[in-house]
Structure formats: C-alpha cells, structure tokens
N, C-alpha and C. Protein backbone atom coordinates (compact mmCIF):
# COMPACT_ATOMS: atom_id res chain seq x y z
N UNK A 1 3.89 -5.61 -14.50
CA UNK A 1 3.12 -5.67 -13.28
C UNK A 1 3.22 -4.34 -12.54
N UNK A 2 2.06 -4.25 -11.76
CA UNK A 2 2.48 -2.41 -11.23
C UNK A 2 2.67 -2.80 -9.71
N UNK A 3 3.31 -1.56 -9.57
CA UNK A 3 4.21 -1.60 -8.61
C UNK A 3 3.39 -0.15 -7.71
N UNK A 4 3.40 -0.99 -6.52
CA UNK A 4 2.80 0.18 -5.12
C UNK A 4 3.41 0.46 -4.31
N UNK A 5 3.49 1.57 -3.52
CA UNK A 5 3.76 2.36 -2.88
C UNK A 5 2.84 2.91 -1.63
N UNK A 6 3.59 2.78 -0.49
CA UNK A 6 3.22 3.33 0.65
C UNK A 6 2.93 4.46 0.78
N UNK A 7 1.64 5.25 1.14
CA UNK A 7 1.58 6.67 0.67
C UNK A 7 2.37 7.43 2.35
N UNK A 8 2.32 6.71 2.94
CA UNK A 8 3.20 7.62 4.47
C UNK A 8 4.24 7.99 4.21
N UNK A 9 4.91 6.62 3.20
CA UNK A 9 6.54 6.91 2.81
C UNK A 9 6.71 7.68 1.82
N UNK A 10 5.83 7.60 0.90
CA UNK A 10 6.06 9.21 -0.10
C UNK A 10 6.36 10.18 0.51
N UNK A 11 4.80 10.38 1.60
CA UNK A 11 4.97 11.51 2.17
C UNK A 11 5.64 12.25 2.94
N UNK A 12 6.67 11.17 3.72
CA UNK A 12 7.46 11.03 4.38
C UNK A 12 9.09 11.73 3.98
N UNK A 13 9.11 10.81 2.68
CA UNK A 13 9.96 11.06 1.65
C UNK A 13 10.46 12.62 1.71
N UNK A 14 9.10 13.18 1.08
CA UNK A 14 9.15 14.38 0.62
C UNK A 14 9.28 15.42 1.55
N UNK A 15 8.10 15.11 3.24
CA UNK A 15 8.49 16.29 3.88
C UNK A 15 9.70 16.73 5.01
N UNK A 16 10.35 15.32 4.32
CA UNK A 16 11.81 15.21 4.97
C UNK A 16 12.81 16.42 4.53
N UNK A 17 12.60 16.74 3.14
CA UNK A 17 13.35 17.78 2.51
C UNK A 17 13.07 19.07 3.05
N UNK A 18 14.27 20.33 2.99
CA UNK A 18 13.61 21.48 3.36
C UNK A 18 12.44 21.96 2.39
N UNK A 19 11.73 22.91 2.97
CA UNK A 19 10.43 23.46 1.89
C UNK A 19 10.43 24.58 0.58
N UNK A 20 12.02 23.94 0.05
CA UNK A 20 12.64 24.83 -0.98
C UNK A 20 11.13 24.83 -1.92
N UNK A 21 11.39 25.59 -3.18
CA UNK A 21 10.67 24.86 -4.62
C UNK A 21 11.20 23.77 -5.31
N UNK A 22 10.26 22.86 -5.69
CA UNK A 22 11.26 21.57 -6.04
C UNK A 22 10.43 21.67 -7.34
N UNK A 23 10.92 21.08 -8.22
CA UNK A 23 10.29 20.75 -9.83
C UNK A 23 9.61 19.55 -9.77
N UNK A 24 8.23 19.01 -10.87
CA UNK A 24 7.82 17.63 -10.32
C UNK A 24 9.21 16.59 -11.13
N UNK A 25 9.90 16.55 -11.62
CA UNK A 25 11.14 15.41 -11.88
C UNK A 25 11.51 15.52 -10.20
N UNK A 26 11.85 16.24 -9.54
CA UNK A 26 12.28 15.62 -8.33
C UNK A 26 11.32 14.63 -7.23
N UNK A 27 10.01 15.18 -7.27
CA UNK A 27 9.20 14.97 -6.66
C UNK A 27 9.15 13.02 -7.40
N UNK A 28 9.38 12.86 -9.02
CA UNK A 28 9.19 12.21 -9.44
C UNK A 28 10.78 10.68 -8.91
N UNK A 29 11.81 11.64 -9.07
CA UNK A 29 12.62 10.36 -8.60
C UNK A 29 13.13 10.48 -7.27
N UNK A 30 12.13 11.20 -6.37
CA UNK A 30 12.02 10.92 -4.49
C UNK A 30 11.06 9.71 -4.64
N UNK A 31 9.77 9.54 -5.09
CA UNK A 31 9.33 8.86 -5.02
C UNK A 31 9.63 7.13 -5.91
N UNK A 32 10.22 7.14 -7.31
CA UNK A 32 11.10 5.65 -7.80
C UNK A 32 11.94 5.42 -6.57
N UNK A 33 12.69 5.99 -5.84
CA UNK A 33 13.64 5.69 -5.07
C UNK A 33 13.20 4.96 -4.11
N UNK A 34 11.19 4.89 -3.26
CA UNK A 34 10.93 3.89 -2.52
C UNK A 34 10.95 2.75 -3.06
N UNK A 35 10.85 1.64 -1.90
CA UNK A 35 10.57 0.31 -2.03
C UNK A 35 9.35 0.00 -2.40
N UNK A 36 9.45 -0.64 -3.51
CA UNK A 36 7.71 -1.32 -3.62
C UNK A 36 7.29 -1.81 -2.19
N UNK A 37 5.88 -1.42 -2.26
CA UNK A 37 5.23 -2.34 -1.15
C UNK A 37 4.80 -3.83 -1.14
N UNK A 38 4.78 -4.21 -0.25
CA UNK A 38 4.28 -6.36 -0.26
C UNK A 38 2.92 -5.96 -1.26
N UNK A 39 2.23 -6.31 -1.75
CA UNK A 39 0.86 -6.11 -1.62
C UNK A 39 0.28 -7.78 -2.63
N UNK A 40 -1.30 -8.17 -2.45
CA UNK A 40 -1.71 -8.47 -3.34
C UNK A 40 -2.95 -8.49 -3.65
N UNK A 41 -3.59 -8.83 -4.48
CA UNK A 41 -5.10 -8.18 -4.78
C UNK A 41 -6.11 -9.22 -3.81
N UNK A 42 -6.64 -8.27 -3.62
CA UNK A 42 -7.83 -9.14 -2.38
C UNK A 42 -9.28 -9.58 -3.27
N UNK A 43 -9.22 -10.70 -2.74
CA UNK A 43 -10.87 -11.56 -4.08
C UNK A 43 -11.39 -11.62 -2.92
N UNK A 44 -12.79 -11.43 -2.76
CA UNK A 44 -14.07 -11.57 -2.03
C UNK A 44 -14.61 -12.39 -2.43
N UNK A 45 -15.80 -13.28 -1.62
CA UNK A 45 -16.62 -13.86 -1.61
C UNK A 45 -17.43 -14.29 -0.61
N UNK A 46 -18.30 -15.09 -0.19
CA UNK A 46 -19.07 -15.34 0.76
C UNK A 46 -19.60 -16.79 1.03
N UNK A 47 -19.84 -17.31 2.20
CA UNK A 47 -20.40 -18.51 2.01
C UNK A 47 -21.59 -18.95 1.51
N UNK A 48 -21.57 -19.71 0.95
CA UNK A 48 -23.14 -19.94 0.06
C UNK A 48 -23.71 -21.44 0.75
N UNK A 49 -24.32 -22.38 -0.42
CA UNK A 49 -25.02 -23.21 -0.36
C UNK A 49 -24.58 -23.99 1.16
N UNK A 50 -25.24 -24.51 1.95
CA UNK A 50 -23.90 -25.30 2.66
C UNK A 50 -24.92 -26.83 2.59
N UNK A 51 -24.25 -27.93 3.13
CA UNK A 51 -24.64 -29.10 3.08
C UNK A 51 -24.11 -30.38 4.91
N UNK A 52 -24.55 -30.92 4.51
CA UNK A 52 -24.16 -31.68 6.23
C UNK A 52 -23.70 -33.34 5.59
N UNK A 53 -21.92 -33.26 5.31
CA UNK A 53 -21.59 -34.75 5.31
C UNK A 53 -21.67 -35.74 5.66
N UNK A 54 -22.75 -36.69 5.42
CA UNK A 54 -22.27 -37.86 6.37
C UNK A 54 -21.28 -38.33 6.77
N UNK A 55 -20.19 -38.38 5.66
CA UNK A 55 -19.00 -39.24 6.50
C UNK A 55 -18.40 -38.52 7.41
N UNK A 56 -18.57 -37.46 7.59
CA UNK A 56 -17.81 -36.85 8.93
C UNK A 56 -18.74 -36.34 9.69
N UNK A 57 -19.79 -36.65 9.91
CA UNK A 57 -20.75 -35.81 10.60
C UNK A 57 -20.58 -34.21 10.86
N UNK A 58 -20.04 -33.27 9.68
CA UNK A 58 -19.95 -31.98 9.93
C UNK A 58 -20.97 -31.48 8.98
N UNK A 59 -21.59 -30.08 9.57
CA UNK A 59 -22.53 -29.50 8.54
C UNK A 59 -21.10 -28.47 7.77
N UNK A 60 -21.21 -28.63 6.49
CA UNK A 60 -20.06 -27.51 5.60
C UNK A 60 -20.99 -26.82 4.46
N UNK A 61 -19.99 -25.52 4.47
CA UNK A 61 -20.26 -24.42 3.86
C UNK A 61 -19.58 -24.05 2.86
N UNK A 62 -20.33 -23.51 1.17
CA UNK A 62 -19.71 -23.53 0.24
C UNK A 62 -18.86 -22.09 0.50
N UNK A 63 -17.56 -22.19 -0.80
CA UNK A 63 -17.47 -21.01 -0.77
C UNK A 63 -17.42 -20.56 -2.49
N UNK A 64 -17.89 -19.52 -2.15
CA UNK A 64 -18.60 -18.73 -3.68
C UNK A 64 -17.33 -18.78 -4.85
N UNK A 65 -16.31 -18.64 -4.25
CA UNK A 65 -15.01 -18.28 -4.85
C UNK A 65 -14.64 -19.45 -5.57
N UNK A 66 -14.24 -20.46 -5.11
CA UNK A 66 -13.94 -21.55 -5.15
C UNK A 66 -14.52 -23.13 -5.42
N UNK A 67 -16.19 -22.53 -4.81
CA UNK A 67 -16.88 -23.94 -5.15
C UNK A 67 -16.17 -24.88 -3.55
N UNK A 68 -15.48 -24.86 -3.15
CA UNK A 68 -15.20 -25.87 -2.45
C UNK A 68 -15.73 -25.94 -0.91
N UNK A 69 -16.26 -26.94 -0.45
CA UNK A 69 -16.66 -27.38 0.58
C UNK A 69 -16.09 -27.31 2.25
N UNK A 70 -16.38 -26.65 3.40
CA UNK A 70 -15.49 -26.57 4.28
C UNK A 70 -15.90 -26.41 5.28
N UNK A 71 -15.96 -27.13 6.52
CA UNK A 71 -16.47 -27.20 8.00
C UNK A 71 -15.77 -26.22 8.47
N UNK A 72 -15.63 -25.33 8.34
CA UNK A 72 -14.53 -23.96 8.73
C UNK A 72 -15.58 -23.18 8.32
N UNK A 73 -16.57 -22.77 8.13
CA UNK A 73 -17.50 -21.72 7.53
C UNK A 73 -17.56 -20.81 8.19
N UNK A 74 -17.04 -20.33 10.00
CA UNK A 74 -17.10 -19.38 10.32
C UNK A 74 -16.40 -18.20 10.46
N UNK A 75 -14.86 -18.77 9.39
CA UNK A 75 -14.15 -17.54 9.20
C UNK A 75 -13.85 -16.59 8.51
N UNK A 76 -13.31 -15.43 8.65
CA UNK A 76 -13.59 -14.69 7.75
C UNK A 76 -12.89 -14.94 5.98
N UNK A 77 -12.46 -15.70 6.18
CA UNK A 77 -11.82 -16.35 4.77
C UNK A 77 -11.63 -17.78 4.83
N UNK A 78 -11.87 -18.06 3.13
CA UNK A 78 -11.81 -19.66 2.70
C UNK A 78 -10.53 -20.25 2.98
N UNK A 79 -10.67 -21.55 3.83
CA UNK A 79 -9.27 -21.76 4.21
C UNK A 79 -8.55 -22.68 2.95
N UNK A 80 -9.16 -22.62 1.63
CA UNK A 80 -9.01 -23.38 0.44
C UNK A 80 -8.29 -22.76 -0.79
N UNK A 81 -8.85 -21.60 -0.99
CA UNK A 81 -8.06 -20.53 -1.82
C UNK A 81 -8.10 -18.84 -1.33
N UNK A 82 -8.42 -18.85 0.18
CA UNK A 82 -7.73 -17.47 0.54
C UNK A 82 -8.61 -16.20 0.28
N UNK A 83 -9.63 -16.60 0.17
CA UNK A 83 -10.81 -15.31 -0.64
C UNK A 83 -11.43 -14.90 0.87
N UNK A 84 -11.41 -13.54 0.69
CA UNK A 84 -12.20 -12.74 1.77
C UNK A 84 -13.66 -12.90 1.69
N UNK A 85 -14.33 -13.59 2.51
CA UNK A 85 -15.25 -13.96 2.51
C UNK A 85 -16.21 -12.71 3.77
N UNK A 86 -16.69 -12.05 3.07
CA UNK A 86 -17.20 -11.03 3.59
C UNK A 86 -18.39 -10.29 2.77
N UNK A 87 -18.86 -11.07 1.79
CA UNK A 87 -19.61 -10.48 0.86
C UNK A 87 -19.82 -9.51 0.10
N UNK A 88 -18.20 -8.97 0.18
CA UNK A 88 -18.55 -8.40 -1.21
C UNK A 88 -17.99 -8.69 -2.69
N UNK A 89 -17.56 -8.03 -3.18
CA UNK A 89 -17.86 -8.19 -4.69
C UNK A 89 -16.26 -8.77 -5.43
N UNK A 90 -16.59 -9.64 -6.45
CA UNK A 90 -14.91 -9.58 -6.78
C UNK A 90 -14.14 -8.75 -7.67
C-alpha cells in the first residue's frame, strides 16, 4: 500500500537543516523518517434519478455511487457509502 506524505513536512524537514550540500540519500532518509499521513482515496459521484416514497412521504435522491436511495440529497456527500457527491468523476 503506498504511503503519503505531507509536502510542508518534507519541506519543513529539510529547510530545518543548515544550507550545507547534502547528497540525495540524505535528502532520501530526511524524508522515510516522516510520519505517513491519515489519508484516503476520495470517490465522487452525484445525485441522480430521484423518486418521492410513499411510505414516508419524502421526495429521495439516488446516489450514482451506490445506487442507494436518500432524503438527505442536499449534501455534499452520500450519507450511505461516503462518496463526494459533487459531480465529478471516479
């Protein structure tokens, strides 16, 4: 799995040192030495078809990602599986 990095803290990293000449192996284990960053991959999608339930009297909105149904359609993500619903691409 790959592993990311904060580019402030690289940079950070590095212009912490005096402005000797450094070789890239150093440059290389200043930077292994950060912490991975949190991160995870962001899925897009958008609301699509929508429909109006009878049994609850709500009008709901699909979401592209997921297929699943949701009287929540006005936020910016599916509150079902978490997809950025903003239209663009996955």
């Amino acid at each position: 799995m790959a592993e990311y990095i904060e580019k402030q803290s690289a940079l950070d990293a590095i212009l912490r040192e005096p402005p000797d000449a450094h070789y890239p192996s150093w440059y290389m284990a200043k930077i292994k030495m950060l912490p991975a960053a949190d991160v995870v991959p962001v899925v897009h999608g958008r609301w699509g078809t929508g429909r109006f339930n009878l049994e609850t009297g709500n009008y709901e909105e699909q979401c592209t990602r997921c297929r699943n149904f949701s009287k929540e359609y006005g936020k910016p993500y599916c509150p079902n599986c978490g997809a950025k619903l903003d239209g663009g691409t996955e």
